[in-house]
C-alpha atoms as a PDB file:
ATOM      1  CA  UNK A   1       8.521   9.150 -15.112  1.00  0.00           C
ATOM      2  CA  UNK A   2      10.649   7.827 -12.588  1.00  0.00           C
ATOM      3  CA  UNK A   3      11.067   4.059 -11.311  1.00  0.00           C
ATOM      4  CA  UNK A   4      10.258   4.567  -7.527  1.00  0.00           C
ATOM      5  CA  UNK A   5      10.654   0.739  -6.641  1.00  0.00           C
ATOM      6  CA  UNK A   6       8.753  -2.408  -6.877  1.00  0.00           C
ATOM      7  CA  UNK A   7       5.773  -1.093  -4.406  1.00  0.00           C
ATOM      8  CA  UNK A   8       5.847   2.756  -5.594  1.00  0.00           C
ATOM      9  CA  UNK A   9       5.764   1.906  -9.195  1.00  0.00           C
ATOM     10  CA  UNK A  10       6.844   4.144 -12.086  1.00  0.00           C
ATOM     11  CA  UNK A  11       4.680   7.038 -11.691  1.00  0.00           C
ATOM     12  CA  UNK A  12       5.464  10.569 -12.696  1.00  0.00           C
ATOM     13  CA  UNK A  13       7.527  12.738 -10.255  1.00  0.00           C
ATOM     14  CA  UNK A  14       8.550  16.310 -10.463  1.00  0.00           C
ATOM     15  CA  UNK A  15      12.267  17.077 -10.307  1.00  0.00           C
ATOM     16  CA  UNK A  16      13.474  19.745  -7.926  1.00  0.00           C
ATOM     17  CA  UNK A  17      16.963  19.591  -8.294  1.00  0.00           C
ATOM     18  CA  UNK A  18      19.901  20.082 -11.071  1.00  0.00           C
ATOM     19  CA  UNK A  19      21.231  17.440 -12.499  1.00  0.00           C
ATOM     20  CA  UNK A  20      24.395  16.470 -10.760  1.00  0.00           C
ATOM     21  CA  UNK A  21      28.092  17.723 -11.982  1.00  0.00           C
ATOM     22  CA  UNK A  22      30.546  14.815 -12.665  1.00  0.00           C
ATOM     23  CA  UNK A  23      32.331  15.399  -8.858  1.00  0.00           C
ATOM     24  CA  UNK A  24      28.830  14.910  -7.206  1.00  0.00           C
ATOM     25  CA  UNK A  25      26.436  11.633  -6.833  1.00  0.00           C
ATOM     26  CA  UNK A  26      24.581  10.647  -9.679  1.00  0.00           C
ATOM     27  CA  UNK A  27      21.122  11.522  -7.696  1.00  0.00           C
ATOM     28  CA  UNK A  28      18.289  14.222  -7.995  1.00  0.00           C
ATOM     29  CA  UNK A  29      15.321  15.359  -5.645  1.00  0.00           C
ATOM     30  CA  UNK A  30      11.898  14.280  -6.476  1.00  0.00           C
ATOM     31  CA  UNK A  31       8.762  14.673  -4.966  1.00  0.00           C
ATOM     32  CA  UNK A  32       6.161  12.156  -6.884  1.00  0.00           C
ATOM     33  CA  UNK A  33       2.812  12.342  -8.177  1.00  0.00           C
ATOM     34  CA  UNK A  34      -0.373  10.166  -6.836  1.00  0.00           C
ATOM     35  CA  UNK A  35      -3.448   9.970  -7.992  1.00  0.00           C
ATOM     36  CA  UNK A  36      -4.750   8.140  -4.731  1.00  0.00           C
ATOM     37  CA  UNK A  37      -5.864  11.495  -2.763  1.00  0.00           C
ATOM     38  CA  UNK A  38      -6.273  11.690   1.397  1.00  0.00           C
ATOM     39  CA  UNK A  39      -7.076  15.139   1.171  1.00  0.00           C
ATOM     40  CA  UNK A  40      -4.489  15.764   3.568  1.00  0.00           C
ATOM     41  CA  UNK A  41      -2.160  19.124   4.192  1.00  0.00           C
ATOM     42  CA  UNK A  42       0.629  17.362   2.042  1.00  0.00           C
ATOM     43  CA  UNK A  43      -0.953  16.726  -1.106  1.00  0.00           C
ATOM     44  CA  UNK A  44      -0.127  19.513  -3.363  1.00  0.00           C
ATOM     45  CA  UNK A  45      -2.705  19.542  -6.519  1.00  0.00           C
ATOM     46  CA  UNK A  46      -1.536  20.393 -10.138  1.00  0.00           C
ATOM     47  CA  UNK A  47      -3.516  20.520 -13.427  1.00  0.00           C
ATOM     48  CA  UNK A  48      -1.243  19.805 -16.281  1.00  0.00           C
ATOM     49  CA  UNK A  49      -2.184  17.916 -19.833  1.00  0.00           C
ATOM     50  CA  UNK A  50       0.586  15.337 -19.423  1.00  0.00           C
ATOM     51  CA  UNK A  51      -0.689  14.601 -15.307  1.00  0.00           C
ATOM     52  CA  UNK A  52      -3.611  12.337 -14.059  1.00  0.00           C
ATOM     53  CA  UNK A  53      -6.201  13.991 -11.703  1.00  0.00           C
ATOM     54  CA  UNK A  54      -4.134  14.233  -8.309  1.00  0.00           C
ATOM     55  CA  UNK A  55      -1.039  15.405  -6.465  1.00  0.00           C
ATOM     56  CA  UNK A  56       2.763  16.274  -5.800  1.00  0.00           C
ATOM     57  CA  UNK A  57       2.710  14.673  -2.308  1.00  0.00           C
ATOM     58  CA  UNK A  58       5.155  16.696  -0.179  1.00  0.00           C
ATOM     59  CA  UNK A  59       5.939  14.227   2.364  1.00  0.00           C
ATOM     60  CA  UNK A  60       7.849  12.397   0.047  1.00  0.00           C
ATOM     61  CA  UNK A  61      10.356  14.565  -1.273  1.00  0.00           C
ATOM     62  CA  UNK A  62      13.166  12.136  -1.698  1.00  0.00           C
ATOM     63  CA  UNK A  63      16.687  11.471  -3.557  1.00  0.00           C
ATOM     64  CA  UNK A  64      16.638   8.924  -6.224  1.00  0.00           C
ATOM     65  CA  UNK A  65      19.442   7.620  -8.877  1.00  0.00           C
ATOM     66  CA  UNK A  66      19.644   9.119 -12.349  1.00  0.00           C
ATOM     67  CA  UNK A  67      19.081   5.411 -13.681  1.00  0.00           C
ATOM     68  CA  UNK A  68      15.932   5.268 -11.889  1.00  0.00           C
ATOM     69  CA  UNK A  69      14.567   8.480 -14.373  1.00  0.00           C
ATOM     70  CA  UNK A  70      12.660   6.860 -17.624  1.00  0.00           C
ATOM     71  CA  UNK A  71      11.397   9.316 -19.391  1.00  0.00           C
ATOM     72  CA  UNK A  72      10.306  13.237 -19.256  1.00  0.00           C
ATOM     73  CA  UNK A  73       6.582  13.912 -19.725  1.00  0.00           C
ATOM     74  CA  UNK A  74       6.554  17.675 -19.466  1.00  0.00           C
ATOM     75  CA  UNK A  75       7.268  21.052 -17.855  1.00  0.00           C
ATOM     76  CA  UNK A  76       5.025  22.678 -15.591  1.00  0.00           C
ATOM     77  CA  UNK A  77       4.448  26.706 -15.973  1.00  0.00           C
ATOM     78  CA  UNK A  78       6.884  28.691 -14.149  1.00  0.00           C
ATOM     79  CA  UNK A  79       4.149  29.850 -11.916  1.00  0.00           C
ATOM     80  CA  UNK A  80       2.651  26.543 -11.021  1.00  0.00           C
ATOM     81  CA  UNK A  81       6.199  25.704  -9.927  1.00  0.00           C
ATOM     82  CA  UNK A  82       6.443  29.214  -7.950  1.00  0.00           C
ATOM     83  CA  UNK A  83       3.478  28.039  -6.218  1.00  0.00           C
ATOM     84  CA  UNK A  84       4.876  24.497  -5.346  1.00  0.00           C
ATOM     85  CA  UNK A  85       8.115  25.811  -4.170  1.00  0.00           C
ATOM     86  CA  UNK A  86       6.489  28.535  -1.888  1.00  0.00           C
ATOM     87  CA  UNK A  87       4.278  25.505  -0.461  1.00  0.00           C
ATOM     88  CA  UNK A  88       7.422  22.998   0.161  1.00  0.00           C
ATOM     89  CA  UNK A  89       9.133  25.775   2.180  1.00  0.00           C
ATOM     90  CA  UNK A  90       5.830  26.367   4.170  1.00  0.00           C
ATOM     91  CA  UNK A  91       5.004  22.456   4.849  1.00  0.00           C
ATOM     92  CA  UNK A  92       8.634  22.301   5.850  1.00  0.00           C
ATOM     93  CA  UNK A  93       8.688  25.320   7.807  1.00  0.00           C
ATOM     94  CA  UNK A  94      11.780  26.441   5.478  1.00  0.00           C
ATOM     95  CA  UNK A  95      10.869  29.915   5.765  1.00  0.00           C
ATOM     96  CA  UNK A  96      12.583  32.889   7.916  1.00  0.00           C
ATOM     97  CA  UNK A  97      10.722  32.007  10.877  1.00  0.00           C
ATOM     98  CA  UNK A  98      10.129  28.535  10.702  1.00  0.00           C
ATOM     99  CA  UNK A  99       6.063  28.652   9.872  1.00  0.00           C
END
């Protein structure tokens, strides 16, 4: 769970980064969870027990400060995350030849 701000709320956000070393800035890269669905191409849906019915939105991959994380409500299976990651480097045309 992860203190987004007064309008964004606390809401549950999955970390993609490590945690920063002492020489770095205490921040991490998030992309949050919504349960207020567009059906649009950057909603990302995951089941998981400790998750609401929704979505990782993608468009909103963002840095926030280590002080802003409350609490940790799971871990999502190594292949849900495979998924995830191979559908952030497609949305952000991240791959070899930009697609």
């Amino acid at each position: 769970m992860v203190d987004l701000g007064l309008a964004a709320k606390v809401r549950p956000c999955l970390i993609l980064s490590d945690y920063p070393t002492d020489d770095e800035l205490a921040l991490i890269v998030i992309v949050p969870h919504t349960t207020s669905l567009r059906g649009n191409r950057w909603e990302f849906p995951v089941s998981a027990p400790f998750l609401k019915t929704g979505a990782f939105h993608l468009q909103q991959i963002q840095p926030v400060s280590l002080v802003r994380v409350e609490r940790k409500l799971g871990v999502l299976p190594p292949q849900k995350f495979a998924d995830l990651r191979r559908e952030i480097i497609r949305q952000l045309a991240l791959d070899e030849y930009g697609q």
